[in-house]
C-alpha atoms as a PDB file:
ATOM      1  CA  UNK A   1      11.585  -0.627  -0.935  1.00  0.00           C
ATOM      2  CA  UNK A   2       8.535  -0.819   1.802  1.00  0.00           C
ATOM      3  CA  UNK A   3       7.581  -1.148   5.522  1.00  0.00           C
ATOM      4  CA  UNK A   4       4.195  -2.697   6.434  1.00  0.00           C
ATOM      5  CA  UNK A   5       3.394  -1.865  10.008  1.00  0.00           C
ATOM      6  CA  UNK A   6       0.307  -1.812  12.649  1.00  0.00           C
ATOM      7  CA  UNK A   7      -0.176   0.831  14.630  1.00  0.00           C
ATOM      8  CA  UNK A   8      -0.038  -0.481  18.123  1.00  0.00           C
ATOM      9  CA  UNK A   9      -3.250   1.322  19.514  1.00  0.00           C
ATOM     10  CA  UNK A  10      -5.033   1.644  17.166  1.00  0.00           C
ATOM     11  CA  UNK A  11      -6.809  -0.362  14.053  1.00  0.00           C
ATOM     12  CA  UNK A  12      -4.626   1.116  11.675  1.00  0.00           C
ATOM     13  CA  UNK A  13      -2.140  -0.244   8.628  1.00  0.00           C
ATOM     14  CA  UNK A  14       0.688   1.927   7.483  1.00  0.00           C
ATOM     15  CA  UNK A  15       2.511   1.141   4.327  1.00  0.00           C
ATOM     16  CA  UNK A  16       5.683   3.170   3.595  1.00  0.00           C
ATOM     17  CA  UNK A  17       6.916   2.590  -0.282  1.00  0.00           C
ATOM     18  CA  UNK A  18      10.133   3.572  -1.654  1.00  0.00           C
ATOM     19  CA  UNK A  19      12.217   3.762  -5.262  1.00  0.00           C
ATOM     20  CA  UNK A  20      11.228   2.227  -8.384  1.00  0.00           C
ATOM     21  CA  UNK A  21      10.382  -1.539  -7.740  1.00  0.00           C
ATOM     22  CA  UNK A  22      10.911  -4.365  -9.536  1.00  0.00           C
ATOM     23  CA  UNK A  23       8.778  -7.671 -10.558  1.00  0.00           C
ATOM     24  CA  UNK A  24      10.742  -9.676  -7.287  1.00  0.00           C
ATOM     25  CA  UNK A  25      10.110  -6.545  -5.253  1.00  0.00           C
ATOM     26  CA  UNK A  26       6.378  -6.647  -6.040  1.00  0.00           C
ATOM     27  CA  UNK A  27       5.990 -10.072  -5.017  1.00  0.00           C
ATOM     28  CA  UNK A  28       7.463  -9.576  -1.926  1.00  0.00           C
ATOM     29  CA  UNK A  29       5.285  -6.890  -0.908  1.00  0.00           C
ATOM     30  CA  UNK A  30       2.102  -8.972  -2.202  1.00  0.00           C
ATOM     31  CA  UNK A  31       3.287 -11.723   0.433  1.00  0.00           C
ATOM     32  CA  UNK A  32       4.139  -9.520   3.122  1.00  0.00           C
ATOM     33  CA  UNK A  33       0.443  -7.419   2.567  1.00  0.00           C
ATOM     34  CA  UNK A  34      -1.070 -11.209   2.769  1.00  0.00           C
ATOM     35  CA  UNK A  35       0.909 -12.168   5.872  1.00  0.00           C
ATOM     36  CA  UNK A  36       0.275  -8.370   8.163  1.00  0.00           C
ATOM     37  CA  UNK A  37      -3.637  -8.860   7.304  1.00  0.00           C
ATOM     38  CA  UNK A  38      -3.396 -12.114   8.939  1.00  0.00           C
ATOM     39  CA  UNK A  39      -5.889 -12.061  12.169  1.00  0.00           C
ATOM     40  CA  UNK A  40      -6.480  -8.047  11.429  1.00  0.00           C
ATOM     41  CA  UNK A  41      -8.521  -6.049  13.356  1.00  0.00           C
ATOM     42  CA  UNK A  42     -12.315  -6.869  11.585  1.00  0.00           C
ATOM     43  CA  UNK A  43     -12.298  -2.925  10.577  1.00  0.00           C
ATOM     44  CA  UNK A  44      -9.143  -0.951  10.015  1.00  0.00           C
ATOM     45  CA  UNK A  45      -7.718   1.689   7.842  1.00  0.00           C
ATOM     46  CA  UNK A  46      -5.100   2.499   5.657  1.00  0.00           C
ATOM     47  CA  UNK A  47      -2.387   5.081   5.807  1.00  0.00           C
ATOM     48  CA  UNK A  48       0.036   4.968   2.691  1.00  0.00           C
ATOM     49  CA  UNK A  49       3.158   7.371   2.486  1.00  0.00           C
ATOM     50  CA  UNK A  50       4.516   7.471  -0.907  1.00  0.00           C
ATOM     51  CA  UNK A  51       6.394  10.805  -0.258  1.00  0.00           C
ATOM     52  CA  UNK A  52       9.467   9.038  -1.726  1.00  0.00           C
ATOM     53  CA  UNK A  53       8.416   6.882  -4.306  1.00  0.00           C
ATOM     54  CA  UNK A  54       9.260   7.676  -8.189  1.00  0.00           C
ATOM     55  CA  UNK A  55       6.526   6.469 -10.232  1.00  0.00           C
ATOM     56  CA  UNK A  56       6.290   3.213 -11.887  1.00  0.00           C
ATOM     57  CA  UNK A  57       5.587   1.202 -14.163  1.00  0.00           C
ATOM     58  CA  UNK A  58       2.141   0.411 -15.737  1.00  0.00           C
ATOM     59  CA  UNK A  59       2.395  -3.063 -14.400  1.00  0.00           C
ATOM     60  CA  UNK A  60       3.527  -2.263 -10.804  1.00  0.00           C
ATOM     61  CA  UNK A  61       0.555  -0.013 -10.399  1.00  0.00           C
ATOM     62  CA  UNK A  62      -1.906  -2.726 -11.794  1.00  0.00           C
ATOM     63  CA  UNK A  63      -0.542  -4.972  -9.334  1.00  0.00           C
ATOM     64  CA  UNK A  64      -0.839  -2.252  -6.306  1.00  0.00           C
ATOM     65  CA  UNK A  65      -4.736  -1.639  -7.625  1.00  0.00           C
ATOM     66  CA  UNK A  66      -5.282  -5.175  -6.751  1.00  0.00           C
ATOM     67  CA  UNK A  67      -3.700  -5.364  -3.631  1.00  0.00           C
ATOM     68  CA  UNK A  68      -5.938  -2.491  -2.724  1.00  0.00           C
ATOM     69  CA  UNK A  69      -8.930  -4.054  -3.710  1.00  0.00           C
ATOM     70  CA  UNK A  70      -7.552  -6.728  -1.476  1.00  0.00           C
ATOM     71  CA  UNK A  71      -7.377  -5.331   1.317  1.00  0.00           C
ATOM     72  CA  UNK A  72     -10.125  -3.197   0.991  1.00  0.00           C
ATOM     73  CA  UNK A  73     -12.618  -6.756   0.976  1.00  0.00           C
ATOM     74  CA  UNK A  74     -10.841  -7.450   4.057  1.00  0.00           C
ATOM     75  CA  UNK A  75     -12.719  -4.748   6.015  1.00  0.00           C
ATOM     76  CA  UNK A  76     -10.255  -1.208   5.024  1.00  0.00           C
ATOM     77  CA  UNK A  77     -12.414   1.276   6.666  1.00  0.00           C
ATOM     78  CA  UNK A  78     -10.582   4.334   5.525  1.00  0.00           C
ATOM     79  CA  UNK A  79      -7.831   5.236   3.362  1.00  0.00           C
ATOM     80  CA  UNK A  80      -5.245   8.250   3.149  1.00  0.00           C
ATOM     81  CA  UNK A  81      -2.957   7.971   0.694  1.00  0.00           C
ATOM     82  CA  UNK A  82       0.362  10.767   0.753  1.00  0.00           C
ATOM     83  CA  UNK A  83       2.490  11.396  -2.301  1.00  0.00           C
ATOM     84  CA  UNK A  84       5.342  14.259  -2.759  1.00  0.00           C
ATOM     85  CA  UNK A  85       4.346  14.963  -6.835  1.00  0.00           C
ATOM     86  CA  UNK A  86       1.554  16.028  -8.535  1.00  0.00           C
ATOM     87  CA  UNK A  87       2.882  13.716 -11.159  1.00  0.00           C
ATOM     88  CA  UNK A  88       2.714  10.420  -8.304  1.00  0.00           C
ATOM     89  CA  UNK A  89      -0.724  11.597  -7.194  1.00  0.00           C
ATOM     90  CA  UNK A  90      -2.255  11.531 -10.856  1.00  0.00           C
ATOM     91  CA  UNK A  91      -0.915   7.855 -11.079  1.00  0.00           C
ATOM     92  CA  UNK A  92      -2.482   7.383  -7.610  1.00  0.00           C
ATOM     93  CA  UNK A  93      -5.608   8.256  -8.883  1.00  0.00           C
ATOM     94  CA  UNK A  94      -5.724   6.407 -12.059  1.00  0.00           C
END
C-alpha cells in the first residue's frame, strides 16, 4: 500500500508506494498526503520510492499527478523519484 513519513532532521517527505491500488486505496493516501503536510516545514522535498510498485491504472496516476501538483504549491523544494522498471519510470514521466 504506502508509508508517508518525515524525516526527523531534516525538511524532507518520504513516500513509500506499494502493489496495484485501488479507488479506496487512493483516497486514503489523498487524506493521509493532506494530513502529513499539515504545519510542514515552509520548504521541503520529496523522496518517493516506488521500487515495488506495479504500474497502474490511467486513473490512479491522474490522481497521483495531482497530488503532486499539490504538494508541490505547498513549497516541494526538490523531488527524487525511484522506480525498479523502465516500464514504471516511463509512467512516472508521463
Amino acid at each position: 500500500m504506502f508509508e508517508i513519513w518525515w524525516d526527523k532532521t531534516r525538511p524532507l517527505l518520504y513516500r513509500r508506494l506499494r502493489e496495484f491500488w485501488s479507488d479506496e486505496t487512493m483516497s486514503r493516501y489523498e487524506k493521509s498526503i493532506d494530513e502529513a503536510l499539515v504545519g510542514h516545514p515552509p520548504r521541503f522535498s520529496l523522496l518517493v520510492d516506488l521500487d515495488n510498485q506495479p504500474l497502474q491504472a490511467p486513473e490512479t496516476v491522474e490522481r497521483h499527478h495531482r497530488v503532486l501538483m499539490r504538494i508541490a504549491r505547498r513549497g516541494r523544494d526538490r523531488i527524487a523519484v525511484v522506480g525498479a522498471t523502465t516500464l514504471l519510470r516511463h509512467q512516472v514521466k508521463r
